[in-house]
PDB file of N, CA and C in Angstrom:
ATOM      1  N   UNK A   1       0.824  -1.186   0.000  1.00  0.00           N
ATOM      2  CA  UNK A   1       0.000   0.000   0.000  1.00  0.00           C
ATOM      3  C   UNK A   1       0.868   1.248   0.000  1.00  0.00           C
ATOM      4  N   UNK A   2       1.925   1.595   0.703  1.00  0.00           N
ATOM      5  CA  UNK A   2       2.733   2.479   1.212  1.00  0.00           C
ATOM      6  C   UNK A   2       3.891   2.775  -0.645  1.00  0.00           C
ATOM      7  N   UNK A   3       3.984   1.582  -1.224  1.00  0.00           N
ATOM      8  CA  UNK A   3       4.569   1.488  -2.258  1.00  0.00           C
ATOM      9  C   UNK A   3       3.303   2.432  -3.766  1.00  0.00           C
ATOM     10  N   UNK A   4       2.446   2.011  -3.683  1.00  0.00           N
ATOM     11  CA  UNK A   4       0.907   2.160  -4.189  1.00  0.00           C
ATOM     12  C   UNK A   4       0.631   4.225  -4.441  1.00  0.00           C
ATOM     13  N   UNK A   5       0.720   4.714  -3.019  1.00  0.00           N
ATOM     14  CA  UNK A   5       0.792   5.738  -2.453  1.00  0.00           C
ATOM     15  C   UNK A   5       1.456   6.713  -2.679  1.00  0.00           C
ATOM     16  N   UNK A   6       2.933   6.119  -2.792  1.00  0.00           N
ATOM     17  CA  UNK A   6       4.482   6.937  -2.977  1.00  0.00           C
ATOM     18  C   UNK A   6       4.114   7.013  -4.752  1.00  0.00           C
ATOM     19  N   UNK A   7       3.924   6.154  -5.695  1.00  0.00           N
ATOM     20  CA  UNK A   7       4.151   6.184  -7.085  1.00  0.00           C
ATOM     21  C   UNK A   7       3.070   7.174  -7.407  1.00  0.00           C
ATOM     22  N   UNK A   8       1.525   6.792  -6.881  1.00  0.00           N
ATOM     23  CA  UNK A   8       0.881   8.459  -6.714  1.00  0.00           C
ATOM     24  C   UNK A   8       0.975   9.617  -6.776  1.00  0.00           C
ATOM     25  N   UNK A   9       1.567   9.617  -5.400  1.00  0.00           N
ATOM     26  CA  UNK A   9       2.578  11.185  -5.165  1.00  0.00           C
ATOM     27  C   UNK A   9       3.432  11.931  -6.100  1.00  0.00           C
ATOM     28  N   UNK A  10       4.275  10.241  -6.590  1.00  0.00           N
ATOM     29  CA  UNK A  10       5.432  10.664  -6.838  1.00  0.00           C
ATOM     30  C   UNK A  10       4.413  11.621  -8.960  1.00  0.00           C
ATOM     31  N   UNK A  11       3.885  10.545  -9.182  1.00  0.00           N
ATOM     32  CA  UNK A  11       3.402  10.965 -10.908  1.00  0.00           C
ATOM     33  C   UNK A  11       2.597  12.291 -10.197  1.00  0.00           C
ATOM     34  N   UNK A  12       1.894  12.666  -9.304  1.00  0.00           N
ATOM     35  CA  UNK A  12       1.217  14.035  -9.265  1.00  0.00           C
ATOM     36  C   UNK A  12       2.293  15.220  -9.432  1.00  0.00           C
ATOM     37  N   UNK A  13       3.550  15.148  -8.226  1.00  0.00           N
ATOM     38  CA  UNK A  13       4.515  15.679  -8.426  1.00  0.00           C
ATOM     39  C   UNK A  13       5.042  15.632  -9.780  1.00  0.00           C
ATOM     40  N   UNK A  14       5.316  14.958 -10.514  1.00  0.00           N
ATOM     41  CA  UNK A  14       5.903  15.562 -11.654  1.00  0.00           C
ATOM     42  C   UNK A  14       4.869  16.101 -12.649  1.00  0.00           C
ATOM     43  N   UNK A  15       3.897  15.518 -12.812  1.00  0.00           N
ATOM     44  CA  UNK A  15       2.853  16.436 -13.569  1.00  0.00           C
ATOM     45  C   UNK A  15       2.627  17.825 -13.048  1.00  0.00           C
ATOM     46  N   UNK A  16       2.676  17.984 -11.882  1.00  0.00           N
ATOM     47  CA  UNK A  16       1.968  19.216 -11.244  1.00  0.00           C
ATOM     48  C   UNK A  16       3.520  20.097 -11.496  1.00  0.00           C
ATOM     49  N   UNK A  17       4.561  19.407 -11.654  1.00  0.00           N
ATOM     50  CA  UNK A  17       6.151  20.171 -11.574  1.00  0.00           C
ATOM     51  C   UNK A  17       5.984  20.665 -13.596  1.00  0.00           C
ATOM     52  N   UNK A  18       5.574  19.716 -14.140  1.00  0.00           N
ATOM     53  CA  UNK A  18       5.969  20.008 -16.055  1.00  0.00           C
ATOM     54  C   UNK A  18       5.298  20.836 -16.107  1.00  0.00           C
ATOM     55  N   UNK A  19       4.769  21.908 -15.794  1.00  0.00           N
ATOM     56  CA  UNK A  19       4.218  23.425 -16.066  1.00  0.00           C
ATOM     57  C   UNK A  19       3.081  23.013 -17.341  1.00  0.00           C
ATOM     58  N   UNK A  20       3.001  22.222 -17.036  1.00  0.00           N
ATOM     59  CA  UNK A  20       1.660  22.185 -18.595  1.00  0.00           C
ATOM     60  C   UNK A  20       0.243  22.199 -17.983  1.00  0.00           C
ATOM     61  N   UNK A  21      -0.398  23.118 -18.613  1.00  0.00           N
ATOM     62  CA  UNK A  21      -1.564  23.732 -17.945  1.00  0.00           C
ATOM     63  C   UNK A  21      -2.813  23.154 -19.563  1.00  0.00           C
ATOM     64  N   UNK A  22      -3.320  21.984 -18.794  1.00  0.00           N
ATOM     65  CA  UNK A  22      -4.265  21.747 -19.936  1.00  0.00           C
ATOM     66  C   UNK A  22      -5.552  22.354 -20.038  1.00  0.00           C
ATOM     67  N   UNK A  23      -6.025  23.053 -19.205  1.00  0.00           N
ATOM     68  CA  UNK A  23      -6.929  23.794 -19.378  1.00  0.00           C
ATOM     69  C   UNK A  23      -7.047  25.153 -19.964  1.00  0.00           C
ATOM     70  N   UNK A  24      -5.499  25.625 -19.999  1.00  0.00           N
ATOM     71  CA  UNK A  24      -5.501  27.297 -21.019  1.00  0.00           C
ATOM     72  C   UNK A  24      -5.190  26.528 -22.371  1.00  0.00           C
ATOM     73  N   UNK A  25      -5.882  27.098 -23.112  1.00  0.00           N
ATOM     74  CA  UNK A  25      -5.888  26.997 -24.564  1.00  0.00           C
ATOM     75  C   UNK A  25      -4.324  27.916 -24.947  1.00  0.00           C
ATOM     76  N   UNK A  26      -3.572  27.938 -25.735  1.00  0.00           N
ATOM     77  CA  UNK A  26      -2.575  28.548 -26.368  1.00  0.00           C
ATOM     78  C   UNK A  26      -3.097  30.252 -26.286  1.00  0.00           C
ATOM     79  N   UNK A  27      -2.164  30.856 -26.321  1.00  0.00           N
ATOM     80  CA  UNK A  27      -2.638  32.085 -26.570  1.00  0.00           C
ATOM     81  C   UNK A  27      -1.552  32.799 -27.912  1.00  0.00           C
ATOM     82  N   UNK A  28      -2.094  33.772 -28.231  1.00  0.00           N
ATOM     83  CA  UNK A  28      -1.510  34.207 -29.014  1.00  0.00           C
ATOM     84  C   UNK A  28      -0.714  35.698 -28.636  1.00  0.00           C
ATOM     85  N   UNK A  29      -0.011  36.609 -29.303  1.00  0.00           N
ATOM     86  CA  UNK A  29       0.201  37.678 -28.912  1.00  0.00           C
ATOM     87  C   UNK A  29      -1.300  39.040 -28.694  1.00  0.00           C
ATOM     88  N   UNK A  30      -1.958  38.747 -28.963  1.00  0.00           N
ATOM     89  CA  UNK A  30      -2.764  39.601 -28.765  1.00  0.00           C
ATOM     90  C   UNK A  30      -4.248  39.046 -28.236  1.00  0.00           C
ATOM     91  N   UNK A  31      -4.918  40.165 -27.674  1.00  0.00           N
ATOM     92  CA  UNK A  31      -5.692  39.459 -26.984  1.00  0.00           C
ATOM     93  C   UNK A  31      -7.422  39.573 -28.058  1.00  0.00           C
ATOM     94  N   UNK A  32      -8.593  38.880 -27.774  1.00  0.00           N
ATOM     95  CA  UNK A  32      -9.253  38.906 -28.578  1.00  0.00           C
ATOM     96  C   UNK A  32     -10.708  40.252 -27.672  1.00  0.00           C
ATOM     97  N   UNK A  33     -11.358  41.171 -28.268  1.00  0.00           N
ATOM     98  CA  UNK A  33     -11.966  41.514 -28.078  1.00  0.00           C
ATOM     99  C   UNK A  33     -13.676  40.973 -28.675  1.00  0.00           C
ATOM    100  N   UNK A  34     -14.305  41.365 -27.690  1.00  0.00           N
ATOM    101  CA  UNK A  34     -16.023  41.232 -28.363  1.00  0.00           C
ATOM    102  C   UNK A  34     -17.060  41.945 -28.058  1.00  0.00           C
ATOM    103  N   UNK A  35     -18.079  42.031 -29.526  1.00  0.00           N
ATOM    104  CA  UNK A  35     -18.978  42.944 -29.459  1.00  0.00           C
ATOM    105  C   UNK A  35     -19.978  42.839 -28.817  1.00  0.00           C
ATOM    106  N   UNK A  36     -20.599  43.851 -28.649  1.00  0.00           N
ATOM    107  CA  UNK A  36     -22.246  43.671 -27.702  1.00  0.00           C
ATOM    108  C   UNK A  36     -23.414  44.390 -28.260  1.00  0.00           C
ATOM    109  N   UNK A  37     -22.464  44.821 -29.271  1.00  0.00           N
ATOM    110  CA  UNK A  37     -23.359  45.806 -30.270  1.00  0.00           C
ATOM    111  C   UNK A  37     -22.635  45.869 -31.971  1.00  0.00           C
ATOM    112  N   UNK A  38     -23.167  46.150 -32.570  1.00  0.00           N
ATOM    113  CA  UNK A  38     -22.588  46.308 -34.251  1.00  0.00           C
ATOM    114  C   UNK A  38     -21.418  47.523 -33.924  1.00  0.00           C
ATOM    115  N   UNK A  39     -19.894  46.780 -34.496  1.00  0.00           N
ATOM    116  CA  UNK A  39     -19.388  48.244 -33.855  1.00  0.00           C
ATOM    117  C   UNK A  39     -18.473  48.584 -36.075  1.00  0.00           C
ATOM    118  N   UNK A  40     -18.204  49.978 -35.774  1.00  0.00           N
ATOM    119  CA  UNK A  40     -18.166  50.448 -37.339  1.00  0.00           C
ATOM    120  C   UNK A  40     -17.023  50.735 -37.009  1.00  0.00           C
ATOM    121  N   UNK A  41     -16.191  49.775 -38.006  1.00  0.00           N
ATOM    122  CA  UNK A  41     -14.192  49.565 -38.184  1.00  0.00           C
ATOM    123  C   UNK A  41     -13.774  51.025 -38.806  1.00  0.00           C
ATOM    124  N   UNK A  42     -13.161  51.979 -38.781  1.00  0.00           N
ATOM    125  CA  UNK A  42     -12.954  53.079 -39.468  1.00  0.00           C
ATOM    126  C   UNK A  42     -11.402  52.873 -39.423  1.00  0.00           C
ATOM    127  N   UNK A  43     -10.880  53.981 -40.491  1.00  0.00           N
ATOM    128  CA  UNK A  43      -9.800  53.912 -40.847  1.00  0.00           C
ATOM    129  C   UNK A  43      -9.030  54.929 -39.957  1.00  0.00           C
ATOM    130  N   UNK A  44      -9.623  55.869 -38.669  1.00  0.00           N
ATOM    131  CA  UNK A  44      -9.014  56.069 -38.011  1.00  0.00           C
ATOM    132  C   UNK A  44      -9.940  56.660 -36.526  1.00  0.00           C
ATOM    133  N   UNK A  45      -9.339  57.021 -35.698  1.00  0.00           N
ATOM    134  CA  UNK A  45     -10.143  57.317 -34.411  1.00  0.00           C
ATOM    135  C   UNK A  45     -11.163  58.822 -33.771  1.00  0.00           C
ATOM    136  N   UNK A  46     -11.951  58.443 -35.621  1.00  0.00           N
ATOM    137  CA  UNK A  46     -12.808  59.668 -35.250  1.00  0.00           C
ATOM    138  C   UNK A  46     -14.168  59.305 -36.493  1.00  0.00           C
ATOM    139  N   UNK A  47     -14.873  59.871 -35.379  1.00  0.00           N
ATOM    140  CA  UNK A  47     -16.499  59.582 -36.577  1.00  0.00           C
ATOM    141  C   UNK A  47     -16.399  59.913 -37.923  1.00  0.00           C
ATOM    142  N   UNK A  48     -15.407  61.146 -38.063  1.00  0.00           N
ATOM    143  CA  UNK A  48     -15.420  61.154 -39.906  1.00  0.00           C
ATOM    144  C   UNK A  48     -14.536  60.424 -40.604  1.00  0.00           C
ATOM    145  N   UNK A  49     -14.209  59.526 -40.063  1.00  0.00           N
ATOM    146  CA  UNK A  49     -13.032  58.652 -40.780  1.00  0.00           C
ATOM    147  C   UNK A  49     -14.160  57.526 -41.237  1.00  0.00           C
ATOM    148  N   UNK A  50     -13.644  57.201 -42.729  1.00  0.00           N
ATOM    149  CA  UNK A  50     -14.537  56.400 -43.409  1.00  0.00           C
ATOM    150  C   UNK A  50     -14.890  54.664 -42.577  1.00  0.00           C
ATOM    151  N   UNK A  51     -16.023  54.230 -42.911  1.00  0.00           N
ATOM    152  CA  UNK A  51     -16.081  53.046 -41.779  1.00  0.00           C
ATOM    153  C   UNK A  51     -15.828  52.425 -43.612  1.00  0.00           C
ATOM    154  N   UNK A  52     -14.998  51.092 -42.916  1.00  0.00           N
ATOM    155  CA  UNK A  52     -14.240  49.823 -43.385  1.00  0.00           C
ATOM    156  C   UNK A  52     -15.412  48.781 -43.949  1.00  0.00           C
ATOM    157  N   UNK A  53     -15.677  48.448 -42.767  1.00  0.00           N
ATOM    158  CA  UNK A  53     -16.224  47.208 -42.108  1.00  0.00           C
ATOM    159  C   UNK A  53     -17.206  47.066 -40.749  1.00  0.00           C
ATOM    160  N   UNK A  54     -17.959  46.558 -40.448  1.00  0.00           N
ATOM    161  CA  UNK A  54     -19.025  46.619 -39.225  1.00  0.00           C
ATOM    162  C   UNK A  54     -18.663  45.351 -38.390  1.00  0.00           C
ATOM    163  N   UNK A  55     -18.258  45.207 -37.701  1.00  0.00           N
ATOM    164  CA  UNK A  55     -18.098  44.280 -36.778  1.00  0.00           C
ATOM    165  C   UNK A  55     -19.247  43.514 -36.229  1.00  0.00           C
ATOM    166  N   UNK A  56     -20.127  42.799 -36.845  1.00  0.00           N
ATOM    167  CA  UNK A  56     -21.795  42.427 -35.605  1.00  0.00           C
ATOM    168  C   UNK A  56     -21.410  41.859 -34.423  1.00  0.00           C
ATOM    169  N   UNK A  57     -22.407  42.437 -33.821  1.00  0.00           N
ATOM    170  CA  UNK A  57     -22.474  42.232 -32.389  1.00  0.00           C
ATOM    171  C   UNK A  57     -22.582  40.737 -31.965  1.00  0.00           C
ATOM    172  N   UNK A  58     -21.770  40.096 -30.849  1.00  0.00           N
ATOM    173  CA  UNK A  58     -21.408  39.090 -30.573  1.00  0.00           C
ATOM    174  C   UNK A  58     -20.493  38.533 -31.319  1.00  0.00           C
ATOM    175  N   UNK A  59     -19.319  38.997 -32.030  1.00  0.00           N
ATOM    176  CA  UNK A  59     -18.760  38.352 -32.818  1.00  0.00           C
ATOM    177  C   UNK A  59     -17.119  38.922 -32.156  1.00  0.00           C
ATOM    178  N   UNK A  60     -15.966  37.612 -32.100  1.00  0.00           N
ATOM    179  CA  UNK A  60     -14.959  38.159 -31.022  1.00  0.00           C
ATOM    180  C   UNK A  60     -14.158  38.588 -32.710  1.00  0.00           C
ATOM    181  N   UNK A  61     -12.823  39.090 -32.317  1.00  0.00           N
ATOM    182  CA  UNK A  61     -11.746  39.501 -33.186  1.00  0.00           C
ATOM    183  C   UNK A  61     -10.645  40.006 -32.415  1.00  0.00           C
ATOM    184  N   UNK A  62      -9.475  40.312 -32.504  1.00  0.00           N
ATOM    185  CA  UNK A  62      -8.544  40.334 -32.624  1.00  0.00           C
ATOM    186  C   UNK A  62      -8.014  41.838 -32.073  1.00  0.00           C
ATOM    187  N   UNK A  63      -7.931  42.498 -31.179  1.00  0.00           N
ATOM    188  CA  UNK A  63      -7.678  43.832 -30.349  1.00  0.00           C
ATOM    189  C   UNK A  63      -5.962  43.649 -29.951  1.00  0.00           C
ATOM    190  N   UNK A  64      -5.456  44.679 -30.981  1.00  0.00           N
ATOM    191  CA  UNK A  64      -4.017  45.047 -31.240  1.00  0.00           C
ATOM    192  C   UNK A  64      -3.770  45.911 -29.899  1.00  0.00           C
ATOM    193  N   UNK A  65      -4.383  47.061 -29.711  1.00  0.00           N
ATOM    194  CA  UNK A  65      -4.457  47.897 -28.673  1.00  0.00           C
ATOM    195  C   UNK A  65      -5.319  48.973 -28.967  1.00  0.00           C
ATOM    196  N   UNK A  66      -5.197  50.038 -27.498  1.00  0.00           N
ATOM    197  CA  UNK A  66      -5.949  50.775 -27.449  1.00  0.00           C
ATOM    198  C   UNK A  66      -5.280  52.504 -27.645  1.00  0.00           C
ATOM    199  N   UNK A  67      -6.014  53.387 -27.978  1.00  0.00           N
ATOM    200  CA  UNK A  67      -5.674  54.875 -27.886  1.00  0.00           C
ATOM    201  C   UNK A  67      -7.067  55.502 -27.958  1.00  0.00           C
ATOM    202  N   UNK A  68      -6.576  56.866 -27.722  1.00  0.00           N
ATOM    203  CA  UNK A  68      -7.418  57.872 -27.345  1.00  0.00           C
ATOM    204  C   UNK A  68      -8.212  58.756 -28.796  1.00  0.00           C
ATOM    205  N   UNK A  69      -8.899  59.136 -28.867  1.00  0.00           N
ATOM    206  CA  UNK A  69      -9.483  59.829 -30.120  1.00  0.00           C
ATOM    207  C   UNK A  69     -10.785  60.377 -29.755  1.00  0.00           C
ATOM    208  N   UNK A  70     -11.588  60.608 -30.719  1.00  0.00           N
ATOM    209  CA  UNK A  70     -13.177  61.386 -30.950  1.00  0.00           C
ATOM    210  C   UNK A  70     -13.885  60.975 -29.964  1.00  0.00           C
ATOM    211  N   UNK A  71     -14.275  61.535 -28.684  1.00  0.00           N
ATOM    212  CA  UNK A  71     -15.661  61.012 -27.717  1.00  0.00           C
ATOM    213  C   UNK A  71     -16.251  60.402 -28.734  1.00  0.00           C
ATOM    214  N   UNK A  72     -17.520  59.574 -28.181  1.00  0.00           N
ATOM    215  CA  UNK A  72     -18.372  58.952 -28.633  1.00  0.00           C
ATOM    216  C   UNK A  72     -19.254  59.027 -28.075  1.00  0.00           C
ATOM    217  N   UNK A  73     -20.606  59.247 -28.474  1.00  0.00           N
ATOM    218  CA  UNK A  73     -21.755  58.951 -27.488  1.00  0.00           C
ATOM    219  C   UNK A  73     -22.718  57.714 -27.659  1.00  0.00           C
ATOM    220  N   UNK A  74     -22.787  56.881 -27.878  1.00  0.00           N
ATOM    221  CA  UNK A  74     -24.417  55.732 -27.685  1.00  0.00           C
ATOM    222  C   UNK A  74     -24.153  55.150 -26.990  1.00  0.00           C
ATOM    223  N   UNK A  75     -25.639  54.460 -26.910  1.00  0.00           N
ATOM    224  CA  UNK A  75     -26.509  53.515 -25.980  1.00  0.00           C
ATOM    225  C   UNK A  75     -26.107  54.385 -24.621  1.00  0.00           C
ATOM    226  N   UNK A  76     -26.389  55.722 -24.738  1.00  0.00           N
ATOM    227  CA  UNK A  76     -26.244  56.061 -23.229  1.00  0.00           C
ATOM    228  C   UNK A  76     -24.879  56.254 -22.473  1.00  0.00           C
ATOM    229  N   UNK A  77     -23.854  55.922 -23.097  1.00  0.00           N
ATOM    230  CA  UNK A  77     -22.391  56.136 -23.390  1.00  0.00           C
ATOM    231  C   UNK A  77     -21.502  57.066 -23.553  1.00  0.00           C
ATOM    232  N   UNK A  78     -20.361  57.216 -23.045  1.00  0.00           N
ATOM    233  CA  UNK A  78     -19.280  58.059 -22.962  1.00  0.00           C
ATOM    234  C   UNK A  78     -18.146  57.589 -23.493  1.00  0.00           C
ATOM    235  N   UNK A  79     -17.245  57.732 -24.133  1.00  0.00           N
ATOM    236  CA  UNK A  79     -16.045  57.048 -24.384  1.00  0.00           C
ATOM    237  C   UNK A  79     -15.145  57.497 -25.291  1.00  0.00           C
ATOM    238  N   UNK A  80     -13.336  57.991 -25.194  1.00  0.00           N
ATOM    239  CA  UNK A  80     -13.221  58.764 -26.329  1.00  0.00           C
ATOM    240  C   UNK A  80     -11.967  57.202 -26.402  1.00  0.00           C
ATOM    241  N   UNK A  81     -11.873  56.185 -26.355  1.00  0.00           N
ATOM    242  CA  UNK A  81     -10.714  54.740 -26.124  1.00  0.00           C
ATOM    243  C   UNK A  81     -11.362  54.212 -27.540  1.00  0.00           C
ATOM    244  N   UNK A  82     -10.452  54.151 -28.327  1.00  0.00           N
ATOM    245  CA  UNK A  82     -10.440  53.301 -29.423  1.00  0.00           C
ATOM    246  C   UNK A  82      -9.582  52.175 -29.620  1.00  0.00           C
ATOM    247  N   UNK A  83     -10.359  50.783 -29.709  1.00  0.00           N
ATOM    248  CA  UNK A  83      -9.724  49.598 -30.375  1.00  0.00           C
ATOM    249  C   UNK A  83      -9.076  49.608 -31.646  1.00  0.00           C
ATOM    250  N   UNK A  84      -7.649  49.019 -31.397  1.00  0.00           N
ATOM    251  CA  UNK A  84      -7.267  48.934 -32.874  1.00  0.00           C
ATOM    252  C   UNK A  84      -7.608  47.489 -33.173  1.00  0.00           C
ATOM    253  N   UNK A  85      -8.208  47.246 -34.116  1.00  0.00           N
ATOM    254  CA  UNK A  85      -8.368  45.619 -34.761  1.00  0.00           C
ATOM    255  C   UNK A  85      -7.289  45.428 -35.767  1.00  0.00           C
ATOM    256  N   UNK A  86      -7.387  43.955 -35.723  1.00  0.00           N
ATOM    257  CA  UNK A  86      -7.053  43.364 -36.699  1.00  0.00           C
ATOM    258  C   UNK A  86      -7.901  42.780 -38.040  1.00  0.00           C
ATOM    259  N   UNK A  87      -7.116  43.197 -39.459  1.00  0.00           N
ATOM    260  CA  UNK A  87      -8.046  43.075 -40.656  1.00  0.00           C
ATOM    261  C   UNK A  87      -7.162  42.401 -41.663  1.00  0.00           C
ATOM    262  N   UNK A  88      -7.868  41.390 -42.511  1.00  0.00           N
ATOM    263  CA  UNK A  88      -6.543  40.552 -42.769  1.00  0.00           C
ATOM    264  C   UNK A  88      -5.753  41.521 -44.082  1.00  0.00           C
ATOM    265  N   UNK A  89      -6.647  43.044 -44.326  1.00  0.00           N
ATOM    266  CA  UNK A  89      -6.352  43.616 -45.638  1.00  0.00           C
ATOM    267  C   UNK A  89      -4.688  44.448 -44.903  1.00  0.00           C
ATOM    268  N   UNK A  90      -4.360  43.977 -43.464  1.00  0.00           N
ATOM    269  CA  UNK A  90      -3.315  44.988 -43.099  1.00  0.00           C
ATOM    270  C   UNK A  90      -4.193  46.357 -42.804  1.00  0.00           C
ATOM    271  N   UNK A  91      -3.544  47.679 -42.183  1.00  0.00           N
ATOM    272  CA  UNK A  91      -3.827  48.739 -42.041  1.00  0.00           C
ATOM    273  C   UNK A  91      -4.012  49.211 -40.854  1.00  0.00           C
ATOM    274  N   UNK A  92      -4.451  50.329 -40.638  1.00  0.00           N
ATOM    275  CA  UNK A  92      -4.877  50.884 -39.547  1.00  0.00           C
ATOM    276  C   UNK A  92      -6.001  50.610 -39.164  1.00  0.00           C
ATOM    277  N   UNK A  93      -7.015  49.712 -38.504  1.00  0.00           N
ATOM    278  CA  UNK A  93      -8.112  50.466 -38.483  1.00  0.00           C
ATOM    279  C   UNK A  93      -8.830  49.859 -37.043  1.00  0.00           C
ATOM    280  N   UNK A  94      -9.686  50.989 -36.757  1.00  0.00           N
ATOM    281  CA  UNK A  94     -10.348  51.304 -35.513  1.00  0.00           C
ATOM    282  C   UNK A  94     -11.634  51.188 -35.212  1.00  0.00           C
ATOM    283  N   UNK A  95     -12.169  51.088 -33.676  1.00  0.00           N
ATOM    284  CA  UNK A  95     -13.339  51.168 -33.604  1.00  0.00           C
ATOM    285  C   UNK A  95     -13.826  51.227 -31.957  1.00  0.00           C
ATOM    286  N   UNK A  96     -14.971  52.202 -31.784  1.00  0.00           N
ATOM    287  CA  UNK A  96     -15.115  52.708 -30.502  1.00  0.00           C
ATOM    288  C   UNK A  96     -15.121  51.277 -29.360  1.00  0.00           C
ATOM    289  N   UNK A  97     -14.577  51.960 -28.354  1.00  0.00           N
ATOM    290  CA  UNK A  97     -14.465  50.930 -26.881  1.00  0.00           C
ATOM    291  C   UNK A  97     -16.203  50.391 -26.411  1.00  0.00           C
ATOM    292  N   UNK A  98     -16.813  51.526 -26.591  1.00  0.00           N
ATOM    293  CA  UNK A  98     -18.169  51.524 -26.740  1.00  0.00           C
ATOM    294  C   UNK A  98     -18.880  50.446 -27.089  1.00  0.00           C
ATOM    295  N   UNK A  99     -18.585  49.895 -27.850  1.00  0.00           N
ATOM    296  CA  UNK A  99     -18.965  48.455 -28.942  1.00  0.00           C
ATOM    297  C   UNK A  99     -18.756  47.106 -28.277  1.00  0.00           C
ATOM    298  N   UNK A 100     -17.746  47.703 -27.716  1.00  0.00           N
ATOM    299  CA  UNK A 100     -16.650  45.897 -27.042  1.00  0.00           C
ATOM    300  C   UNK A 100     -17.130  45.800 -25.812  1.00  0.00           C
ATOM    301  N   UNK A 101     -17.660  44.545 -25.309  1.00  0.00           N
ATOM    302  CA  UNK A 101     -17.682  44.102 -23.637  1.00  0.00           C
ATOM    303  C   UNK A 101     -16.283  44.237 -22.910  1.00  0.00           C
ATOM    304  N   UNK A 102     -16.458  44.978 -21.212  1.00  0.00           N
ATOM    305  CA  UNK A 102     -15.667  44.946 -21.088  1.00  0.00           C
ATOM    306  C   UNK A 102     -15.459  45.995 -20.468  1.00  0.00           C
ATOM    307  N   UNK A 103     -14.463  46.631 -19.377  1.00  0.00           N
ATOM    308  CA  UNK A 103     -14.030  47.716 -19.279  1.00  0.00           C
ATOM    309  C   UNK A 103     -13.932  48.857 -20.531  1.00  0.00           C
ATOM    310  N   UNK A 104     -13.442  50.498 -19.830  1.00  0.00           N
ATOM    311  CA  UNK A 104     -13.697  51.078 -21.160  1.00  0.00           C
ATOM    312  C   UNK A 104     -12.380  51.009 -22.222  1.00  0.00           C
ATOM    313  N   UNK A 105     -11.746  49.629 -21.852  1.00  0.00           N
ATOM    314  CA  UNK A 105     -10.809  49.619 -23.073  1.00  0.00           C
ATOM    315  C   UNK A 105     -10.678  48.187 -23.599  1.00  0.00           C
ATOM    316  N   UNK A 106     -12.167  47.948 -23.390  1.00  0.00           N
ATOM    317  CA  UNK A 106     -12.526  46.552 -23.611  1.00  0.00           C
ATOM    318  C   UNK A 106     -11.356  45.335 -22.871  1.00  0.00           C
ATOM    319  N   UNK A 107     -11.142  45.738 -22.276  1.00  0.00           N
ATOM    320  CA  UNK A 107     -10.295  44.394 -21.064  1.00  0.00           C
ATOM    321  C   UNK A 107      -9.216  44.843 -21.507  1.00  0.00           C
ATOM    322  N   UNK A 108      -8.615  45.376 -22.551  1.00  0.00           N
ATOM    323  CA  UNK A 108      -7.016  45.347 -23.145  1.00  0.00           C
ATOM    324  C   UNK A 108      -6.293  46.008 -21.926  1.00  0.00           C
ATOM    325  N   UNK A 109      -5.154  45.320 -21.914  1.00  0.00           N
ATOM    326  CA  UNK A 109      -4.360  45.906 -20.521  1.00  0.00           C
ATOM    327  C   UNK A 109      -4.087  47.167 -20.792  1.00  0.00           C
ATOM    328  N   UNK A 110      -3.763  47.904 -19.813  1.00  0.00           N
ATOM    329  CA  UNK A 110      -3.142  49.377 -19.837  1.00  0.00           C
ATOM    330  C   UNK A 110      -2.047  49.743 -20.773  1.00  0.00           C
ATOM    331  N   UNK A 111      -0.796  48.497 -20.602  1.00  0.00           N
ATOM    332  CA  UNK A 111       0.323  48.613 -20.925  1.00  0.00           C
ATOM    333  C   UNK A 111      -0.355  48.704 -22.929  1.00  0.00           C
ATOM    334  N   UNK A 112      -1.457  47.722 -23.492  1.00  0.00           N
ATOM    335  CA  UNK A 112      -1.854  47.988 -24.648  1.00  0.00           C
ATOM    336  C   UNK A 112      -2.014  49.230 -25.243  1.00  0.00           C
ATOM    337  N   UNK A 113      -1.066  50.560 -24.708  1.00  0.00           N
ATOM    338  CA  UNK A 113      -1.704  51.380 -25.646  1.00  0.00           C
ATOM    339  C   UNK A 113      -1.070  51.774 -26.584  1.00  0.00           C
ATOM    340  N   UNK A 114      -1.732  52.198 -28.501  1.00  0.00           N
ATOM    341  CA  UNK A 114      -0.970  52.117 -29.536  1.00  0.00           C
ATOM    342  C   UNK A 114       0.215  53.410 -29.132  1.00  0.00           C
ATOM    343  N   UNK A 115      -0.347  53.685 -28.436  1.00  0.00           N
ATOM    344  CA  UNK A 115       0.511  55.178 -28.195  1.00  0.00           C
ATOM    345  C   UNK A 115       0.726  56.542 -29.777  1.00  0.00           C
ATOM    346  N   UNK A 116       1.484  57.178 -29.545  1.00  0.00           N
ATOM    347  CA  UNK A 116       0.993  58.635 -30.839  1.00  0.00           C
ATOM    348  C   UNK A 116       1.327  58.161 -32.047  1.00  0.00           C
ATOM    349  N   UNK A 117       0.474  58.347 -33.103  1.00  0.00           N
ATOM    350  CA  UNK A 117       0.246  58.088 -34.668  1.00  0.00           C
ATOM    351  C   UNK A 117       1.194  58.986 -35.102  1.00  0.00           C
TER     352      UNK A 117
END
């Protein structure tokens, strides 16, 4: 029994020691944002910048980082934090924090910001 016990121990210990965490999925360098509303991709961080693409609501993608630009107002909303996405055409392009679940920089860490254009 005492033999039984120790080989137990001993396989938990090394599994629990190989750092392999089967429950996180891989991650990538960037983190993924999602909508809660239709949000409008523009080519830069202000309402007159032409919209791209519409993001529908409930749909995740790809949040490069965040910066500052044009307030925004809906659904009752404040927010001047713009998401940069990812688009597979390359480019710049953006879209209000407003849109994304989430804190107002849709979860992206602090350290995420694109910083000055």
């Amino acid at each position: 029994m005492r033999v039984v016990l120790g080989i137990l121990l001993s396989a938990v210990a090394l599994f629990a020691g190989s750092g392999v965490a089967l429950a996180d999925p891989p991650s990538g360098p960037y983190p993924l944002v999602t909508t809660w509303a239709d949000a409008e991709v523009r080519t830069c961080e202000a309402l007159s910048c032409p919209v791209e693409r519409v993001i529908p609501a409930g749909v995740s993608t790809i949040g490069i980082c965040w910066t500052r630009g044009q307030t925004v107002y809906d659904h009752g909303i404040y927010n001047n934090i713009w998401i940069m996405v990812s688009m597979n055409s390359g480019g710049r392009y953006l879209a209000s924090a407003i849109y994304f679940k989430g804190d107002e920089r849709a979860n992206l860490p602090y350290e995420n910001d694109c910083g000055p254009y």
